[in-house]
C-alpha atoms as a PDB file:
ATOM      1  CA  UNK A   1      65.419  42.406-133.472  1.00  0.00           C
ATOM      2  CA  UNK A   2      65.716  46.197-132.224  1.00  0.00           C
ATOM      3  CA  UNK A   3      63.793  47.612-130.201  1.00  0.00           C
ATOM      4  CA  UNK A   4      60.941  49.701-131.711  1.00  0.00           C
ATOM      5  CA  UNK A   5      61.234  54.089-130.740  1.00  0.00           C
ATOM      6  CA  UNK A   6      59.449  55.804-127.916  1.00  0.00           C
ATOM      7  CA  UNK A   7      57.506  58.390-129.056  1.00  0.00           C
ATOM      8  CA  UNK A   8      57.298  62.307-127.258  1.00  0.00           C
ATOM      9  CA  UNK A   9      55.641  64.871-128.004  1.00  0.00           C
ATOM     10  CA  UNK A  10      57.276  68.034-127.111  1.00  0.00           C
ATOM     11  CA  UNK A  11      54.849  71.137-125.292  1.00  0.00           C
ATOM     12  CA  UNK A  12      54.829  73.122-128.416  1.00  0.00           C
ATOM     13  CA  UNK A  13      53.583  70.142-130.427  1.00  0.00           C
ATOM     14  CA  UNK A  14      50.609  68.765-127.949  1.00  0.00           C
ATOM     15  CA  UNK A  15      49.555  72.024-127.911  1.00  0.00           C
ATOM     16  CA  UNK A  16      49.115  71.980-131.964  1.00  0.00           C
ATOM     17  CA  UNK A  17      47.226  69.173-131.598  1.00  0.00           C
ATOM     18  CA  UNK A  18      45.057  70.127-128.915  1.00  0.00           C
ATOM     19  CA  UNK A  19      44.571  73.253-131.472  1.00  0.00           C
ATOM     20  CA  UNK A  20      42.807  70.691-133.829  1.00  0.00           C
ATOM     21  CA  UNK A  21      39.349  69.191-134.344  1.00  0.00           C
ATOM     22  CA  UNK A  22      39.406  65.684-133.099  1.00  0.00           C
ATOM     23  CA  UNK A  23      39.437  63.461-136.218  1.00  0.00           C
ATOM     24  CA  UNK A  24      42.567  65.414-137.574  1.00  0.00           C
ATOM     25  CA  UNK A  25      43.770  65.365-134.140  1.00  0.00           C
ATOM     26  CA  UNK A  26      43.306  61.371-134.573  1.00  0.00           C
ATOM     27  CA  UNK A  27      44.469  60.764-138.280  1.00  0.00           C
ATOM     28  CA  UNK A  28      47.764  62.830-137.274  1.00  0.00           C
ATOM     29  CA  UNK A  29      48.155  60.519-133.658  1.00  0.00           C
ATOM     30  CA  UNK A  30      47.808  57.134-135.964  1.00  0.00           C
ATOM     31  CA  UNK A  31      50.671  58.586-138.479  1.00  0.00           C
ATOM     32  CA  UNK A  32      52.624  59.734-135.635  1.00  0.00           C
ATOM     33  CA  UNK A  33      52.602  56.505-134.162  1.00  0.00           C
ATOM     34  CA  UNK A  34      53.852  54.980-137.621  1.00  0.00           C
ATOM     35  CA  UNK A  35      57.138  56.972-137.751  1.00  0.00           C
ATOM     36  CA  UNK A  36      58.247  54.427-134.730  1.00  0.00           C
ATOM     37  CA  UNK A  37      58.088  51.565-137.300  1.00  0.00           C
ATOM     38  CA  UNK A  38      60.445  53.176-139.497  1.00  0.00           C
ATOM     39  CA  UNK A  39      61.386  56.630-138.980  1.00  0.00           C
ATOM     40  CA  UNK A  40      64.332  57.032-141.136  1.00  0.00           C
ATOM     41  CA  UNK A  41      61.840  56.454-143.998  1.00  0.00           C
ATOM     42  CA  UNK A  42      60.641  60.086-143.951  1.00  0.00           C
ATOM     43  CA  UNK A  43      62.847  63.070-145.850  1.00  0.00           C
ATOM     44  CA  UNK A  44      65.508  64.351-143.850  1.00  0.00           C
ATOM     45  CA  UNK A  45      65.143  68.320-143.702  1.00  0.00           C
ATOM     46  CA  UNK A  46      68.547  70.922-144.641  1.00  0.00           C
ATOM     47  CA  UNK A  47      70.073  73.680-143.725  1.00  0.00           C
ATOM     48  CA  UNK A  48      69.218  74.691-140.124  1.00  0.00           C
ATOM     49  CA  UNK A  49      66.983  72.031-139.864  1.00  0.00           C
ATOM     50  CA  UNK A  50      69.422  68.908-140.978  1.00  0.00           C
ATOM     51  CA  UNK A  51      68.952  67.171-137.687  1.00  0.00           C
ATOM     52  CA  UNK A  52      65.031  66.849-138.493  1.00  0.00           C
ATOM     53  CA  UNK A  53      62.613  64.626-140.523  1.00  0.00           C
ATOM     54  CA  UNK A  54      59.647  65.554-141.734  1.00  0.00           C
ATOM     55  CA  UNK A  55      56.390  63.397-142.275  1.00  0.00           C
ATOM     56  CA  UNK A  56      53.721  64.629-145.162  1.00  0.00           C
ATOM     57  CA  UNK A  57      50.275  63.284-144.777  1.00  0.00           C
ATOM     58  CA  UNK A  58      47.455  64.583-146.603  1.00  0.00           C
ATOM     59  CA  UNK A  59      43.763  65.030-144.853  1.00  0.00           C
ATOM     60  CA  UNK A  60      40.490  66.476-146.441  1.00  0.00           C
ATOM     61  CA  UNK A  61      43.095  68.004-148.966  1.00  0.00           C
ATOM     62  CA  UNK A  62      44.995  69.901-146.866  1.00  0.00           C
ATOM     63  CA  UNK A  63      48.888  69.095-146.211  1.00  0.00           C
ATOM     64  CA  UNK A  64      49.572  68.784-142.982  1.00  0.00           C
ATOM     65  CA  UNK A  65      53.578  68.266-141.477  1.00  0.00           C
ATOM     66  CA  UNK A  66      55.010  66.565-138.548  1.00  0.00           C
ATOM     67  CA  UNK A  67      58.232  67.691-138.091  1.00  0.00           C
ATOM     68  CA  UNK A  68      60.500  65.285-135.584  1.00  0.00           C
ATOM     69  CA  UNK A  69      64.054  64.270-134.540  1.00  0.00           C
ATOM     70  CA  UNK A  70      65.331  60.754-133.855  1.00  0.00           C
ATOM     71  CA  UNK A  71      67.989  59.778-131.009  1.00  0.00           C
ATOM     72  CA  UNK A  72      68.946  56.923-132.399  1.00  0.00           C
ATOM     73  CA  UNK A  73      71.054  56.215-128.598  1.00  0.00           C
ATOM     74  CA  UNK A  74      67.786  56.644-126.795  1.00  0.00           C
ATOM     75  CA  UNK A  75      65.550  55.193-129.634  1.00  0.00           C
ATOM     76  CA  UNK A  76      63.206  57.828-129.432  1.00  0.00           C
ATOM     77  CA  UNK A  77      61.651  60.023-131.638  1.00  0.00           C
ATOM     78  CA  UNK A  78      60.779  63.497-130.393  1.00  0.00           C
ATOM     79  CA  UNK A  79      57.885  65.083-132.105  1.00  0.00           C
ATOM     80  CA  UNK A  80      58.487  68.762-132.663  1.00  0.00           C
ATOM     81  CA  UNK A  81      56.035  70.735-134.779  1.00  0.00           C
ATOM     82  CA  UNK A  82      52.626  69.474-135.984  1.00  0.00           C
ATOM     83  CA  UNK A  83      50.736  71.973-138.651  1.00  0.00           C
ATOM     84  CA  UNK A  84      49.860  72.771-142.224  1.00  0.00           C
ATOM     85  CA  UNK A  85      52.411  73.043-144.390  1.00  0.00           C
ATOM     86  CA  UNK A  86      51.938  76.974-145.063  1.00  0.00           C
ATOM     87  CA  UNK A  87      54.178  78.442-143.361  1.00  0.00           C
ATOM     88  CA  UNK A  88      55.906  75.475-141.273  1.00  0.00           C
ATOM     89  CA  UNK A  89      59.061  76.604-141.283  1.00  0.00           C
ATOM     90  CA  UNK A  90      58.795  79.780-140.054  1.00  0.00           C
ATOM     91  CA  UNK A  91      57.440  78.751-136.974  1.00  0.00           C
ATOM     92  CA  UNK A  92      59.490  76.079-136.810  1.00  0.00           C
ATOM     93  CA  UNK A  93      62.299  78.693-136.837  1.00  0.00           C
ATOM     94  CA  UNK A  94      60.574  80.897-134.071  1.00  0.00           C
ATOM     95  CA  UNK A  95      60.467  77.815-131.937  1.00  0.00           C
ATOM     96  CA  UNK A  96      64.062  76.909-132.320  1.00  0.00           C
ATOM     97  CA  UNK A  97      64.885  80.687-131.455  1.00  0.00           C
ATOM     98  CA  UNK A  98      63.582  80.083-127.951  1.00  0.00           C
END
C-alpha cells in the first residue's frame, strides 16, 4: 500500500487561515487534511495554473477554494492559496508573480 501525502502549508496560505474565524478556519483544516487520501480526485486547474488542483467546499453558503500542488516524488501536497472563490485567481496570480 503507498504511503499516504504530507501535507504543507505554504506562508501565504497559513496566513489566510489565520485571516479566518475559527470554525471556518476548522471546516477548511478537516478538508485539507482529506486531499491526502486522494488528492488527484480534485479538478486539475489550466493554463498558467496546470500544475495545480483545486478543492471546492462550500460553508454557510459561501464557496471557499484551496488551491494546492502534489509532488508525487516527495508525496506531498503543498497547500498554496486558501480563500473565497471571488477573485481567487487573481491573487493566486499576484502570488506566483513573486
Amino acid at each position: 500500500m503507498k504511503k499516504k501525502y504530507e501535507i504543507r502549508l505554504s506562508k501565504g496560505a497559513v496566513k489566510d487561515l489565520k485571516k479566518m474565524e475559527p470554525a471556518l478556519r476548522d471546516f477548511l483544516y478537516n478538508r485539507i487534511y482529506e486531499i491526502a487520501e486522494d488528492p488527484h480526485k480534485n479538478e486539475k486547474l489550466s493554463g498558467l495554473f496546470k500544475e495545480l488542483r483545486s478543492q471546492h467546499n462550500k460553508f454557510r453558503g459561501v464557496e471557499y477554494r484551496v488551491i494546492y500542488y502534489i509532488d508525487e516524488e516527495g508525496r506531498l501536497i503543498v497547500i498554496a492559496l486558501v480563500g473565497t472563490r471571488e477573485n481567487i485567481y487573481d491573487e493566486l496570480t499576484r502570488r506566483l508573480k513573486r
